[in-house]
N, C-alpha and C. Protein backbone atom coordinates (compact mmCIF):
# COMPACT_ATOMS: atom_id res chain seq x y z
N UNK A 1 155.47 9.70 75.29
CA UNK A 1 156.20 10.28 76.39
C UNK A 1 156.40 9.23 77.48
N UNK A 2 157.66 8.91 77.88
CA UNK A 2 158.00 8.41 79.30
C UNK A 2 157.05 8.86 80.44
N UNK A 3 156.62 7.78 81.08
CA UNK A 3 155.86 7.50 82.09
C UNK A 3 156.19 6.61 83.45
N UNK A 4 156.84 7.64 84.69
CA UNK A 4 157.20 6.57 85.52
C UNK A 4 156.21 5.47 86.10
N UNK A 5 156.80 3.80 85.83
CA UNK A 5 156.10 3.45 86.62
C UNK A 5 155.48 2.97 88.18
N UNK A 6 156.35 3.71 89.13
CA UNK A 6 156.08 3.76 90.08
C UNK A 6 155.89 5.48 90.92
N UNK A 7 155.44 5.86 91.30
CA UNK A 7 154.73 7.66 91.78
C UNK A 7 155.93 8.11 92.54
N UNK A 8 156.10 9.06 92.01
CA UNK A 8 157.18 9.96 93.27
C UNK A 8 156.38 10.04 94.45
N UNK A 9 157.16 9.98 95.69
CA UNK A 9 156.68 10.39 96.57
C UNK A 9 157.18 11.48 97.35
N UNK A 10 155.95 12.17 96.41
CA UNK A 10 155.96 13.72 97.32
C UNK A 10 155.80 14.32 98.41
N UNK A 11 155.16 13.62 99.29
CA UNK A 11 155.02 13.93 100.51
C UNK A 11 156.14 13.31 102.02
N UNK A 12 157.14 12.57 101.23
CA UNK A 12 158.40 11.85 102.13
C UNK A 12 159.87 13.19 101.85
N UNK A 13 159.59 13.91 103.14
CA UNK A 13 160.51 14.62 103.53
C UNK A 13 162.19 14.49 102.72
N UNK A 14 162.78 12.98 102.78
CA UNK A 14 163.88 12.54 102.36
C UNK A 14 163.85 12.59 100.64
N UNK A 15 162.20 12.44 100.07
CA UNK A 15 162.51 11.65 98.67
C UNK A 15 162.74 13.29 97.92
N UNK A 16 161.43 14.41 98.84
CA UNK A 16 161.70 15.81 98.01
C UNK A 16 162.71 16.74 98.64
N UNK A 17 163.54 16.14 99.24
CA UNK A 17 164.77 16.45 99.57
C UNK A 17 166.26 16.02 98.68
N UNK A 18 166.07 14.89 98.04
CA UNK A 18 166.90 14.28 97.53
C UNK A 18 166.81 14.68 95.88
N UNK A 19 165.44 14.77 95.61
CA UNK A 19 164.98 15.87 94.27
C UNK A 19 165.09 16.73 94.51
N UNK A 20 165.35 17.73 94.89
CA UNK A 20 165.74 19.24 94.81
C UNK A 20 167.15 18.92 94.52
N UNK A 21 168.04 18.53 95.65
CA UNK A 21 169.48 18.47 95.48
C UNK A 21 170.17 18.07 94.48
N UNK A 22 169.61 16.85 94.83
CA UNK A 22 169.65 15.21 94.17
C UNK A 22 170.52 15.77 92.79
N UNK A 23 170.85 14.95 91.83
CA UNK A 23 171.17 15.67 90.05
C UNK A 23 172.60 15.89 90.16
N UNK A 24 173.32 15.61 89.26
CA UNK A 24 174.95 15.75 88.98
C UNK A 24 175.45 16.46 89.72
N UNK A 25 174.78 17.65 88.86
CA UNK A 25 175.59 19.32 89.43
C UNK A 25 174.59 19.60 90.08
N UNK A 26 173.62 19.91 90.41
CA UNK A 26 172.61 21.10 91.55
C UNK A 26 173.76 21.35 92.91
N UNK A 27 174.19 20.40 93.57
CA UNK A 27 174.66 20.96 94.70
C UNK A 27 176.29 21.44 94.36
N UNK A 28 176.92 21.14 93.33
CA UNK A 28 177.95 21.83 92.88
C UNK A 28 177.56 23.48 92.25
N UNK A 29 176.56 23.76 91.57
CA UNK A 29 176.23 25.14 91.40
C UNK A 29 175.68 25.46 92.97
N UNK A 30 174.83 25.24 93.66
CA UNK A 30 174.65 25.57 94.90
C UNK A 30 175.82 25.66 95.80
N UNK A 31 177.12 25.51 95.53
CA UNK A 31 178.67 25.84 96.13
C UNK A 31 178.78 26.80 95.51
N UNK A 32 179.03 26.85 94.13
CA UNK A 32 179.47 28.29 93.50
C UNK A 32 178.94 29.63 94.58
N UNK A 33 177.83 29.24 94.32
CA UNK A 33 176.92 30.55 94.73
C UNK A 33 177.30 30.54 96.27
N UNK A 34 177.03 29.68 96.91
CA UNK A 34 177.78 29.89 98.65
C UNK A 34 179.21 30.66 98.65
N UNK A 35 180.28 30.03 97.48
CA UNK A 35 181.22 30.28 97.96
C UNK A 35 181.77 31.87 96.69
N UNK A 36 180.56 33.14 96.49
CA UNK A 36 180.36 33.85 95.68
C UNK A 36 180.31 34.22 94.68
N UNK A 37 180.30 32.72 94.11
CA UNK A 37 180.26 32.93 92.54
C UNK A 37 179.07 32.19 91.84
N UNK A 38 178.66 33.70 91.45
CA UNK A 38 177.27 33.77 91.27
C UNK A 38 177.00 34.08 89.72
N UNK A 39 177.88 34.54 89.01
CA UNK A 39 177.01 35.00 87.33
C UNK A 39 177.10 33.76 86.75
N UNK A 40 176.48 33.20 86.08
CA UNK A 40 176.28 32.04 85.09
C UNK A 40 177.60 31.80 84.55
N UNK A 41 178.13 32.90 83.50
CA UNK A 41 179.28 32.55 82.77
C UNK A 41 180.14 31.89 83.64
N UNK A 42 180.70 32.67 85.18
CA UNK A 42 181.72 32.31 86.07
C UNK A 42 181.49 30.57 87.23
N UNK A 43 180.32 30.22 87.15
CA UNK A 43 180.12 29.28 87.28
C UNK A 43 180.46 28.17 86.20
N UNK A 44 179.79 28.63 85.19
CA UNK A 44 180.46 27.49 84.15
C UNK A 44 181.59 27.46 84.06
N UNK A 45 182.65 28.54 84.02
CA UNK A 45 184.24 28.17 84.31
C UNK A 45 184.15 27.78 85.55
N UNK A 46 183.88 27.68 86.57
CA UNK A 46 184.18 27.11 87.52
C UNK A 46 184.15 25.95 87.63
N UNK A 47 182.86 25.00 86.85
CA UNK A 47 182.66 24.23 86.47
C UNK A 47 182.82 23.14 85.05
N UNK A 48 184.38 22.92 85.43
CA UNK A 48 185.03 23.03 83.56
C UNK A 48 184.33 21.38 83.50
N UNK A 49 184.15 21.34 82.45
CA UNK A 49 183.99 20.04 81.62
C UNK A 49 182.50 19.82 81.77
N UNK A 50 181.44 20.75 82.13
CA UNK A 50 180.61 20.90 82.35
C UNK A 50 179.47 21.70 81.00
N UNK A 51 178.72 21.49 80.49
CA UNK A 51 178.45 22.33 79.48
C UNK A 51 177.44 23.74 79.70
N UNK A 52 177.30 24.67 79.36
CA UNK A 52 176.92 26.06 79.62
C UNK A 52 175.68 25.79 80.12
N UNK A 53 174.89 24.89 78.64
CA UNK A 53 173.33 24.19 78.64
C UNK A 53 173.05 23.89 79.89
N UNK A 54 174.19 22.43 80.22
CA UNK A 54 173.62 21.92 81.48
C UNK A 54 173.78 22.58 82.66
N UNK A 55 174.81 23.40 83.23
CA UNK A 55 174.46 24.76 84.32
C UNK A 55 173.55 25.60 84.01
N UNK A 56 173.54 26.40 82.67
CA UNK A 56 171.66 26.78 82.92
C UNK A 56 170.69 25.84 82.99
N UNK A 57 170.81 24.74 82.72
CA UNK A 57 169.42 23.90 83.46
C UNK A 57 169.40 24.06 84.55
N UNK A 58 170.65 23.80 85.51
CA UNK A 58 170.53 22.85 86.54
C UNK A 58 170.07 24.76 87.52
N UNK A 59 170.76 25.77 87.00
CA UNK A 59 170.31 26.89 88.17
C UNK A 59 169.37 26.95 87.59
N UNK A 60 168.40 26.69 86.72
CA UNK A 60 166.55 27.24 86.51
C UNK A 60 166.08 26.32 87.12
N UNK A 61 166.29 25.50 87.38
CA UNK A 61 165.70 24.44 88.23
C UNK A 61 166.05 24.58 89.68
N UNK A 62 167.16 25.19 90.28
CA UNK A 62 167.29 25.40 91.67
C UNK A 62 166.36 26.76 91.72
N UNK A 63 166.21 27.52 90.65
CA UNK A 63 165.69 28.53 90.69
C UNK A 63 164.32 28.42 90.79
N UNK A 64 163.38 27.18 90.09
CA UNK A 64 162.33 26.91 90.34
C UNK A 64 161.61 26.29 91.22
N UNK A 65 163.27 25.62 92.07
CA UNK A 65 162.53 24.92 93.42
C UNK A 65 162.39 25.92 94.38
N UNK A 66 162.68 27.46 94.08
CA UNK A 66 163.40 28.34 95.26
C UNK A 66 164.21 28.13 96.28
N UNK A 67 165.41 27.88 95.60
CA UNK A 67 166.31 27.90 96.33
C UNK A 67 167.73 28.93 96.03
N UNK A 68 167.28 29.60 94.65
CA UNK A 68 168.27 30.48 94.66
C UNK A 68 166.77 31.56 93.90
N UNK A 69 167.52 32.82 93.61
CA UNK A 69 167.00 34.08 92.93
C UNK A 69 167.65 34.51 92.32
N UNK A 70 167.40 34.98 90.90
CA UNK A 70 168.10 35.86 90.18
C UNK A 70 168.14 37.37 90.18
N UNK A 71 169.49 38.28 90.39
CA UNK A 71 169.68 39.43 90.79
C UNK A 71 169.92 40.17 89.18
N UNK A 72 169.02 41.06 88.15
CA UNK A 72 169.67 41.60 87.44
C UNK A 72 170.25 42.98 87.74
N UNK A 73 171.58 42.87 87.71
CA UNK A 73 172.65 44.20 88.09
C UNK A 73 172.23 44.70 86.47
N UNK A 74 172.38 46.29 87.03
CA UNK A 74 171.82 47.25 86.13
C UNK A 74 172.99 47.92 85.60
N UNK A 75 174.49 47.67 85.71
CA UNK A 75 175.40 48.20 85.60
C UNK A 75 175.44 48.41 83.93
N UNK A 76 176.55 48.28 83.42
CA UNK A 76 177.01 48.71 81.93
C UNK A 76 178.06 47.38 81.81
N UNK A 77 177.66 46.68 80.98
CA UNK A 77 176.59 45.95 80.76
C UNK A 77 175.89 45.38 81.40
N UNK A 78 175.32 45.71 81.41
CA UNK A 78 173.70 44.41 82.63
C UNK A 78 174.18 43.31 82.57
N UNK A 79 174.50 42.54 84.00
CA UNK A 79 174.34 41.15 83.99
C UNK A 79 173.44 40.58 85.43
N UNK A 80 173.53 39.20 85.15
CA UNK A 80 172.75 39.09 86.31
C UNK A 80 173.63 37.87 87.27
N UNK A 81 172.91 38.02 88.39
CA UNK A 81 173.98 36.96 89.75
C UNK A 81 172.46 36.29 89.98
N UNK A 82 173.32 35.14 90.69
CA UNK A 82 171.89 34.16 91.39
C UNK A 82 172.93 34.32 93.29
N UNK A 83 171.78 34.16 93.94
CA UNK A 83 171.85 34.39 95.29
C UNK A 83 171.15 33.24 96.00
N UNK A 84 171.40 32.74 97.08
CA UNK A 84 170.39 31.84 97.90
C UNK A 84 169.01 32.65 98.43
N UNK A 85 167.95 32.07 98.37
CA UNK A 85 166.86 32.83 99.38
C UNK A 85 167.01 31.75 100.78
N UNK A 86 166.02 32.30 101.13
CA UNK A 86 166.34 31.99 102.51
C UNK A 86 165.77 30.35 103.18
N UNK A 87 165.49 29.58 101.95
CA UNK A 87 165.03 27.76 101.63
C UNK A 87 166.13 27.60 100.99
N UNK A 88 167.21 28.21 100.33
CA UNK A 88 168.76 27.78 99.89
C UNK A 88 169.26 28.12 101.21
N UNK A 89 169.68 28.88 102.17
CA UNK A 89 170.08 29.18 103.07
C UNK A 89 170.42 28.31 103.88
N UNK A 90 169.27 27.55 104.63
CA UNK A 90 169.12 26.49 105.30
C UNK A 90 169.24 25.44 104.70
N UNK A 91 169.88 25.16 103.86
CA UNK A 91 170.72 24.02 103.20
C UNK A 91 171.89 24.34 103.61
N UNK A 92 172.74 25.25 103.95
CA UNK A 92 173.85 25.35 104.27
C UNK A 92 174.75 24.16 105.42
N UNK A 93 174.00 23.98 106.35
CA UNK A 93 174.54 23.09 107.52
C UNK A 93 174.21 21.87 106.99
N UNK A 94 173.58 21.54 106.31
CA UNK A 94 172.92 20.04 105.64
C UNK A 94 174.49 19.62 104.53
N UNK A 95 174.67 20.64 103.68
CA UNK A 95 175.52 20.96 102.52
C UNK A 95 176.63 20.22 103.05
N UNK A 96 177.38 21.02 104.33
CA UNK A 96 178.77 21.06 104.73
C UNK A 96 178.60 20.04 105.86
N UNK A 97 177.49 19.11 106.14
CA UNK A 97 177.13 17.64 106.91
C UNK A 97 177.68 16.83 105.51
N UNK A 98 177.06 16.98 104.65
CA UNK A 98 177.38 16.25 103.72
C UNK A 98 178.71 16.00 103.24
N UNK A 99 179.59 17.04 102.83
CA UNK A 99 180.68 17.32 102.51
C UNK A 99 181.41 16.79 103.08
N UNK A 100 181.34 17.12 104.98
CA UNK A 100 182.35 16.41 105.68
C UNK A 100 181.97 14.87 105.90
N UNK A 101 180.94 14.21 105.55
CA UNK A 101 180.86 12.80 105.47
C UNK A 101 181.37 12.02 104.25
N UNK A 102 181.14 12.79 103.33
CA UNK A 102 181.88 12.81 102.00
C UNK A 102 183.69 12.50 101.95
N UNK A 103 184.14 13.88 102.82
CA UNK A 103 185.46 13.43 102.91
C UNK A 103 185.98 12.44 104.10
N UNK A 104 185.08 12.26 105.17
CA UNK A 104 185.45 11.03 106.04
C UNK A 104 185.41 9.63 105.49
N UNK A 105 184.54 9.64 104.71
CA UNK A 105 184.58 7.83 104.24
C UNK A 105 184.77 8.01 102.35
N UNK A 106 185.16 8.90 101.87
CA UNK A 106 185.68 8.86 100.59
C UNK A 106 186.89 7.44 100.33
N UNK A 107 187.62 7.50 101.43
CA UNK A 107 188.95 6.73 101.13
C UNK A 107 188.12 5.18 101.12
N UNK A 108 187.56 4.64 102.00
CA UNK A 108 187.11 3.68 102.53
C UNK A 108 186.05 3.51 101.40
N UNK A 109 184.96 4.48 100.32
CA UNK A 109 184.28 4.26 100.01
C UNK A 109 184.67 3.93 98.27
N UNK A 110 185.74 4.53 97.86
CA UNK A 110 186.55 4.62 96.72
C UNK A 110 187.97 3.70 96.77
N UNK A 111 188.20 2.82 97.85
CA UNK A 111 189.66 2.09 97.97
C UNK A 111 189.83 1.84 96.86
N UNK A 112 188.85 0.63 96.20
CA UNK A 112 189.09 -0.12 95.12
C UNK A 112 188.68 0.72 93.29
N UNK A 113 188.58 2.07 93.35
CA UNK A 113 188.31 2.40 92.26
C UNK A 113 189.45 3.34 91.49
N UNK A 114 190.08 3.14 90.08
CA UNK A 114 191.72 3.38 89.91
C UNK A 114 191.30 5.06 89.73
N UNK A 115 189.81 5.66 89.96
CA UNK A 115 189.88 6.98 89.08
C UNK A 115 190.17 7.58 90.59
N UNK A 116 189.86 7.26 91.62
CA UNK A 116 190.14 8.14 93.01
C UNK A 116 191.46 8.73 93.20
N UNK A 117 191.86 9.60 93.03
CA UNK A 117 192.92 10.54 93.04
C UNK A 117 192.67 10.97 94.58
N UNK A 118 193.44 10.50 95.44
CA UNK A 118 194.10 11.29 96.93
C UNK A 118 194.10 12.98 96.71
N UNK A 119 193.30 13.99 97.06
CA UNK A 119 193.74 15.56 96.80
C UNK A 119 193.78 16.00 95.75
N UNK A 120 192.65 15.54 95.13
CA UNK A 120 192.06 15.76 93.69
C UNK A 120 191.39 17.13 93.40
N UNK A 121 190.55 17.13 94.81
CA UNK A 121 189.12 18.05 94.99
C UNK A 121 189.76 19.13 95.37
N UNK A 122 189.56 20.47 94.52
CA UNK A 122 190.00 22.14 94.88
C UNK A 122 189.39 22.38 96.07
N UNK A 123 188.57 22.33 96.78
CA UNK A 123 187.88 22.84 97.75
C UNK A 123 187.23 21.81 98.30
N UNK A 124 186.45 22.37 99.67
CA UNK A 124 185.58 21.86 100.01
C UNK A 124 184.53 22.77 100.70
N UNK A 125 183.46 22.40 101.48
CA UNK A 125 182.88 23.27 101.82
C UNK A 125 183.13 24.26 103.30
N UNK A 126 184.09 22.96 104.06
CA UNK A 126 185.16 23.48 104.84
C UNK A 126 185.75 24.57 104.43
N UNK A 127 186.32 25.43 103.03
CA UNK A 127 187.04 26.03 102.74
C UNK A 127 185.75 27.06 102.45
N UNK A 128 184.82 27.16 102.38
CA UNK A 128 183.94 28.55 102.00
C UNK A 128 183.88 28.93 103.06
N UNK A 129 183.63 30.66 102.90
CA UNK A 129 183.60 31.59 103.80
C UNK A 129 181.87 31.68 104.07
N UNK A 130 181.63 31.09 105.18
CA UNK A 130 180.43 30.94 105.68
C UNK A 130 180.35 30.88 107.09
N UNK A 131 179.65 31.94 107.44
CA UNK A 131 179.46 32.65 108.85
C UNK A 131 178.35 31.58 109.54
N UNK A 132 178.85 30.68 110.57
CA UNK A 132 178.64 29.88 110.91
C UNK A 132 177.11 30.02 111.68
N UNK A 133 177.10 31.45 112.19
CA UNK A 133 176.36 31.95 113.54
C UNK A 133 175.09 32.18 112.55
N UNK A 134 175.09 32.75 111.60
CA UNK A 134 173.89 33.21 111.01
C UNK A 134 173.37 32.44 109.44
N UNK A 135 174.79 31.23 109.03
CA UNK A 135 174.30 30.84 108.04
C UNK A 135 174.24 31.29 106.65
N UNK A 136 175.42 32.81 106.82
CA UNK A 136 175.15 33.26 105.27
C UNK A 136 176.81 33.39 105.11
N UNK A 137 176.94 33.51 103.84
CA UNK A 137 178.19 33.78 103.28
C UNK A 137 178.96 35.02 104.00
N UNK A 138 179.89 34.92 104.40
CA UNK A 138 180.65 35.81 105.29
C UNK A 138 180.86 37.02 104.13
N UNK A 139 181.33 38.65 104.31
CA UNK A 139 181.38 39.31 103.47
C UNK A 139 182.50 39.68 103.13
């Protein structure tokens, strides 16, 4: 078995900050769910070119850092939604810090690379309905 050789450091605010998030998709499924799309299947379409496998990894693992919860709806047929708790929550203003630094120096940070497409990206986090005052998804 692989053995890192140098120790995570667990106790540096930034490093178990950057592991929770950190990972391809985690903060792209952590949008779904902000911006209400929450059942597994509808995330993975949301997330095309993405494989089913790797979105259920990546939400059991947001799920195990607690940062989301799983809701099973009892309807006909039972399915289930994932939701933020309230340590996903307060990622929200961090999320959409990010996002908008993301799109301020994207141009400047991608000049020289031929895959950067100008108005590529469907959304942003600018575009989710998120109630600024309290931090949760607007209804």
């Amino acid at each position: 078995m692989y053995q890192k050789k140098s120790p995570e450091l667990l106790d540096c605010g930034l490093a178990v900050a950057l592991k929770v998030i950190g990972g391809k998709w985690r903060t792209w499924v952590l949008d779904c769910i902000i911006r209400e799309i929450r059942r597994p299947s509808a995330i993975q379409r949301e997330m095309q070119g993405v494989s089913q496998r790797v979105v259920n990894l990546h939400i059991h693992e947001l799920e195990a850092y607690g940062l989301i919860f799983k809701k099973i709806l009892r309807a006909r047929p039972a399915h289930v939604e994932y939701h933020l708790t309230e340590a996903g929550e307060k990622l929200l203003p961090i999320l959409r810090d990010l996002d908008n630094w993301g799109n301020t120096h994207k141009h400047y940070l991608y000049r020289d690379n031929p895959a950067f497409i100008p108005g590529s990206c469907a959304y942003s986090a600018e575009d989710a309905r998120v109630d600024v005052a309290d931090q949760r998804p607007a209804s």
